[in-house]
N, C-alpha and C. Protein backbone atom coordinates (compact mmCIF):
# COMPACT_ATOMS: atom_id res chain seq x y z
N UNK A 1 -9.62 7.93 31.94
CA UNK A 1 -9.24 6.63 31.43
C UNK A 1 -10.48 5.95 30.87
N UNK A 2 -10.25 5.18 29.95
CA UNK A 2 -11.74 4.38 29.20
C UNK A 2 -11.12 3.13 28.91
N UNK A 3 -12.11 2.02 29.15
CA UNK A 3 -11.56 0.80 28.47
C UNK A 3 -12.41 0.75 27.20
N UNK A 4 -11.31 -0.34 26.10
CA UNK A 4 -11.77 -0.38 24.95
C UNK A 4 -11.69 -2.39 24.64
N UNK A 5 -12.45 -2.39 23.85
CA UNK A 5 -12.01 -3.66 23.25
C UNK A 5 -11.91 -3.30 21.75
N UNK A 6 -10.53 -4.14 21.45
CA UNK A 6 -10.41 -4.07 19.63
C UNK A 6 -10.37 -5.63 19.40
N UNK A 7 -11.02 -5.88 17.81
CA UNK A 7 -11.05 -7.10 17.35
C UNK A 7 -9.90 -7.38 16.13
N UNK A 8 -8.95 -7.89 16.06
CA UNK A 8 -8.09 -8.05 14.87
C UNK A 8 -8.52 -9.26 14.37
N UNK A 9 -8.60 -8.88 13.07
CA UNK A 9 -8.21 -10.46 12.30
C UNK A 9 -7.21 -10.09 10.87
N UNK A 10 -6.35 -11.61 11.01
CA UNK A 10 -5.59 -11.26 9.57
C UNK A 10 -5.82 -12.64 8.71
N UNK A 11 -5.22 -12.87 7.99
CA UNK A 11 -5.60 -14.15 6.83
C UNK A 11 -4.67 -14.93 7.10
N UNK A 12 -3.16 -14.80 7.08
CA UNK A 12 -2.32 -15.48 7.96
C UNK A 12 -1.53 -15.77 9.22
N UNK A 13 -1.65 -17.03 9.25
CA UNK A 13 -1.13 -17.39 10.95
C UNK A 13 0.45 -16.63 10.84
N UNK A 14 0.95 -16.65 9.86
CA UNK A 14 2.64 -16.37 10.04
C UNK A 14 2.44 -14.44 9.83
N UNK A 15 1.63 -14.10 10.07
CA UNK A 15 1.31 -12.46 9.67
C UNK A 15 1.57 -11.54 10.97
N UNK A 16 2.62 -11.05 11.40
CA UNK A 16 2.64 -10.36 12.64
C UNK A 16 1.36 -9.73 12.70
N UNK A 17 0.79 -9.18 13.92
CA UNK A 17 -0.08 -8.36 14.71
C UNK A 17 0.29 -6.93 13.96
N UNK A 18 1.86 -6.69 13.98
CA UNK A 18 1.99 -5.08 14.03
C UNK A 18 2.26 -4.34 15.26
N UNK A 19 2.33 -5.07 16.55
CA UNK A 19 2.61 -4.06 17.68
C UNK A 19 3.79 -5.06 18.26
N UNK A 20 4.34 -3.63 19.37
CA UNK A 20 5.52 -4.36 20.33
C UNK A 20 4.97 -4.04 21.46
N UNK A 21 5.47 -4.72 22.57
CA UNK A 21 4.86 -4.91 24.04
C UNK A 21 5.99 -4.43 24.99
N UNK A 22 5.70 -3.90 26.60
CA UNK A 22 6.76 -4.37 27.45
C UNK A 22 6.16 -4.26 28.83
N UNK A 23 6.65 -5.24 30.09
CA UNK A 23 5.53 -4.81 31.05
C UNK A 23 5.54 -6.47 31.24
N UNK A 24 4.89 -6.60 32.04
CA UNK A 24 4.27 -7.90 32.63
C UNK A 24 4.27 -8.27 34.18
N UNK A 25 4.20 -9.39 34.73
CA UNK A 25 4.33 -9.60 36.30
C UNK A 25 5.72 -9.23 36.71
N UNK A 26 6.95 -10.15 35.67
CA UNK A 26 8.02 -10.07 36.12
C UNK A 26 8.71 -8.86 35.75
N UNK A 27 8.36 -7.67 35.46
CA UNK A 27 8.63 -6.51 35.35
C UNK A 27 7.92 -5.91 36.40
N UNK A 28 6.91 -6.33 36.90
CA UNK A 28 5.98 -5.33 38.41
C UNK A 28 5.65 -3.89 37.31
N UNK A 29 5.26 -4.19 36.04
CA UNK A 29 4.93 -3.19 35.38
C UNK A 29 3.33 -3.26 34.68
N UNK A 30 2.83 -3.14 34.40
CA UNK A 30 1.25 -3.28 33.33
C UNK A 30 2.09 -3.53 31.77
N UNK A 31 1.34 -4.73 31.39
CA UNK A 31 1.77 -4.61 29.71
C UNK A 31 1.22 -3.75 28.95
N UNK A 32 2.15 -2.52 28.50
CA UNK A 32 1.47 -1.66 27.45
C UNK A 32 1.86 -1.96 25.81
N UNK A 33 1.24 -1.30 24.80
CA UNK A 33 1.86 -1.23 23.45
C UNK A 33 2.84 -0.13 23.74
N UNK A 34 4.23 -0.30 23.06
CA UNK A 34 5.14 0.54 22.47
C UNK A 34 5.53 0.79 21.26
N UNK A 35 5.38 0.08 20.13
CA UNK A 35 5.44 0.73 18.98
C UNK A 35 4.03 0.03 18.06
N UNK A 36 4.04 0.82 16.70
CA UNK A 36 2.75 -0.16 15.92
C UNK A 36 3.84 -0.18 14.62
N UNK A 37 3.52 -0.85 14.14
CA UNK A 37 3.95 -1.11 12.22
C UNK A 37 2.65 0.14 11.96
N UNK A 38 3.36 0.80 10.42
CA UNK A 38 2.49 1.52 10.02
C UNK A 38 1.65 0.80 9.30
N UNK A 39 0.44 0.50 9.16
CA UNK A 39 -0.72 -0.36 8.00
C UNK A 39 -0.75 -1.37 8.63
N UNK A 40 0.00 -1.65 9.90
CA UNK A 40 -0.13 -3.38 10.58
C UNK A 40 -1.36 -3.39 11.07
N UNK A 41 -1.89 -4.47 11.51
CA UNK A 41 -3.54 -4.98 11.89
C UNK A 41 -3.62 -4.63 13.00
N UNK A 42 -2.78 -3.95 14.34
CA UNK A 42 -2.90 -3.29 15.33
C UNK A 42 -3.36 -1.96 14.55
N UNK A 43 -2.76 -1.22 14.16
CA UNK A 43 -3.04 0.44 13.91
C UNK A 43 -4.32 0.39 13.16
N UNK A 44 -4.50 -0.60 12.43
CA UNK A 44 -5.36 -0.13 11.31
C UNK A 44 -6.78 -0.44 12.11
N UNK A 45 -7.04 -1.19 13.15
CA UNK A 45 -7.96 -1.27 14.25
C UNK A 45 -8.10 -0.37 15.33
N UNK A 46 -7.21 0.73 15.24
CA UNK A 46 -7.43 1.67 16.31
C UNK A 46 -6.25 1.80 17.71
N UNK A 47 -5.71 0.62 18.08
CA UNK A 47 -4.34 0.68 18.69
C UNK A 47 -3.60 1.68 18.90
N UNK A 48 -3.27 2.29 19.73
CA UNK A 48 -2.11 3.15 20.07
C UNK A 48 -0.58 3.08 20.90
N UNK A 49 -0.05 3.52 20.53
CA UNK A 49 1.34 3.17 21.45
C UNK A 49 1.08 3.60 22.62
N UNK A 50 1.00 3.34 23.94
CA UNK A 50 0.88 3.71 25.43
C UNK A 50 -0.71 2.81 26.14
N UNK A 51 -1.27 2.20 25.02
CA UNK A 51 -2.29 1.26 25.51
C UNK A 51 -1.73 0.39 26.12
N UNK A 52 -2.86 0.27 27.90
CA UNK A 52 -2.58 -0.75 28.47
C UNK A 52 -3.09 -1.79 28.47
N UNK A 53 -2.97 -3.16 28.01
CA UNK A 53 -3.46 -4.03 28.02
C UNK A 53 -3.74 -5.10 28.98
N UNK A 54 -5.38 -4.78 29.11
CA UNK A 54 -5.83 -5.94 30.49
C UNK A 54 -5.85 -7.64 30.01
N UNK A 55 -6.57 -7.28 28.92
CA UNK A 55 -7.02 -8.59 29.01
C UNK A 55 -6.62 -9.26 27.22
N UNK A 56 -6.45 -10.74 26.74
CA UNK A 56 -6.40 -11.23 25.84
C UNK A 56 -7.01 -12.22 25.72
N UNK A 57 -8.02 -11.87 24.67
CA UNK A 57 -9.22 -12.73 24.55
C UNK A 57 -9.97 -13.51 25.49
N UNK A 58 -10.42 -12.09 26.06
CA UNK A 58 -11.45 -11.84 27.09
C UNK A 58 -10.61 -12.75 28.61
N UNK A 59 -9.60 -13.12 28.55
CA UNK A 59 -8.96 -13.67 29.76
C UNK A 59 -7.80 -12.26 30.18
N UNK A 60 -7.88 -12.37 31.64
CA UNK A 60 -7.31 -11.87 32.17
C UNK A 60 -5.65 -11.67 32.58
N UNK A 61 -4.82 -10.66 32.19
CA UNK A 61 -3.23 -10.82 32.20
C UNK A 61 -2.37 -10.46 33.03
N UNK A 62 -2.97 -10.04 33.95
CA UNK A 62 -2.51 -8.85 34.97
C UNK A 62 -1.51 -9.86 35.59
N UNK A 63 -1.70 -11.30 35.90
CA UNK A 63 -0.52 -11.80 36.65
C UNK A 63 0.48 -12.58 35.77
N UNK A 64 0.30 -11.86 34.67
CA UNK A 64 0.99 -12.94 33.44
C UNK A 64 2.56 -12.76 33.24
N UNK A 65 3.58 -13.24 33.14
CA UNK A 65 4.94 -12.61 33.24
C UNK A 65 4.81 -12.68 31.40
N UNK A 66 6.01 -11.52 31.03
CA UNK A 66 5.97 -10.70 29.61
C UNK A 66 5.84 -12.17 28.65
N UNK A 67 6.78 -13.20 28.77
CA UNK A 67 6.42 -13.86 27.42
C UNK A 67 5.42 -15.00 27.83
N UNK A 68 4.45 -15.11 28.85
CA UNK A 68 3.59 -15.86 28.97
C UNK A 68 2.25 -14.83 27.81
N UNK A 69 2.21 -13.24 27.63
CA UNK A 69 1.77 -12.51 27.33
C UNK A 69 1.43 -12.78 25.88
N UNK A 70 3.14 -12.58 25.77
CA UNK A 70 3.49 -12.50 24.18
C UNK A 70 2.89 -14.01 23.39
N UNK A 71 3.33 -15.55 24.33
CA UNK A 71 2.80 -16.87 24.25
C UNK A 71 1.19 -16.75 23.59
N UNK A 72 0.54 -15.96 24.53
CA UNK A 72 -1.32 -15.99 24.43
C UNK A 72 -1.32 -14.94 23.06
N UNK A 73 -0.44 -14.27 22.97
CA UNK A 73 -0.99 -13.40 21.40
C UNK A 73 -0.74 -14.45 20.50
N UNK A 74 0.81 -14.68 20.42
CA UNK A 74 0.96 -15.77 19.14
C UNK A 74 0.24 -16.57 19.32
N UNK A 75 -0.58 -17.50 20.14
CA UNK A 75 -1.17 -18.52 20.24
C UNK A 75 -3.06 -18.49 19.66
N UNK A 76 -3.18 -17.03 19.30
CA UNK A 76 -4.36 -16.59 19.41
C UNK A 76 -4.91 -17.20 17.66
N UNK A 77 -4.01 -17.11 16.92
CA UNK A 77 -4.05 -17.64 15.46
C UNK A 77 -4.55 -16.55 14.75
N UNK A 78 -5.29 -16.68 13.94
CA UNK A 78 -5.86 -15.38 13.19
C UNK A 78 -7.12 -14.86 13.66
N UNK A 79 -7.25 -14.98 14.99
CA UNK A 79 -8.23 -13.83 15.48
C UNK A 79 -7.93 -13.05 16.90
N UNK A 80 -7.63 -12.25 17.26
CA UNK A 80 -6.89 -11.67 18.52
C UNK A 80 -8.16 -10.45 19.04
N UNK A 81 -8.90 -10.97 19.98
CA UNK A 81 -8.98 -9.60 21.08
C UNK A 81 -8.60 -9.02 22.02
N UNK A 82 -8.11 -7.75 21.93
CA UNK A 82 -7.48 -7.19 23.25
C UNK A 82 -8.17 -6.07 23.71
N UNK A 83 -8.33 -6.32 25.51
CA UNK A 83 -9.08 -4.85 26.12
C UNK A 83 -7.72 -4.28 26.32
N UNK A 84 -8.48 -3.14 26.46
CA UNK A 84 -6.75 -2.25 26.55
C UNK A 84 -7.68 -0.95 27.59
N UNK A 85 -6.82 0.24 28.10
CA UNK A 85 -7.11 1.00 29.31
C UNK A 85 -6.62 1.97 28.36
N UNK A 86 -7.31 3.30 28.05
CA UNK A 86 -6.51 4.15 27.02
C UNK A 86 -6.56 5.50 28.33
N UNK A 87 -5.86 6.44 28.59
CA UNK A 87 -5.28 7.33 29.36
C UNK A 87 -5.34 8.38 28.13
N UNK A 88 -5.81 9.86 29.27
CA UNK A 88 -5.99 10.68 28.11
C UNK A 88 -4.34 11.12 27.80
N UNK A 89 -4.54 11.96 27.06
CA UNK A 89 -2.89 12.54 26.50
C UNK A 89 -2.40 13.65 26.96
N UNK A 90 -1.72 14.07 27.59
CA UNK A 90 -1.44 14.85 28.31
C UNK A 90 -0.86 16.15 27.76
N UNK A 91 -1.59 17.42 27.61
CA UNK A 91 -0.90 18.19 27.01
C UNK A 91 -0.64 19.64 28.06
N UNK A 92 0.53 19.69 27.46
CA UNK A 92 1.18 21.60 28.33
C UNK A 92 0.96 22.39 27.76
């Protein structure tokens, strides 16, 4: 496992990120990414689908329930950092 930090920025506030989420306190799950937009400002920074995400902008989420999560991304405006926990890939 490795932690990473990625830096996004986009030009507009109304400009999705590019990723979907699921996970939080009130799930008793870790918030990971589940999907990316192809060319969205998640992928094109390095993002993967199965990243777990600790922290948003440099604050800590682990006790955050899912749309208090989702609240701190949209709220981030046009600059978003996320640490994320990347897990290697498992192959047979």
């Amino acid at each position: 496992m490795e932690e990473l930090k990625f830096h996004l920025k986009k030009n507009d506030t109304y400009e999705p990120w590019g990723f979907g989420i699921v996970g939080g306190a009130d799930f008793s799950f870790p918030v990971k990414i589940v999907k990316l937009k192809i060319n969205g400002e998640a992928a094109k920074c390095g993002l993967r689908a199965n990243d777990v995400i600790t922290k948003v902008n440099e604050e800590s989420i682990n006790d955050l329930k899912s749309k208090e999560v989702t609240n701190k991304i949209l709220d981030s405006g046009n600059v978003l950092e996320l640490t994320v926990r990347r897990f290697p890939e498992l192959k047979f």
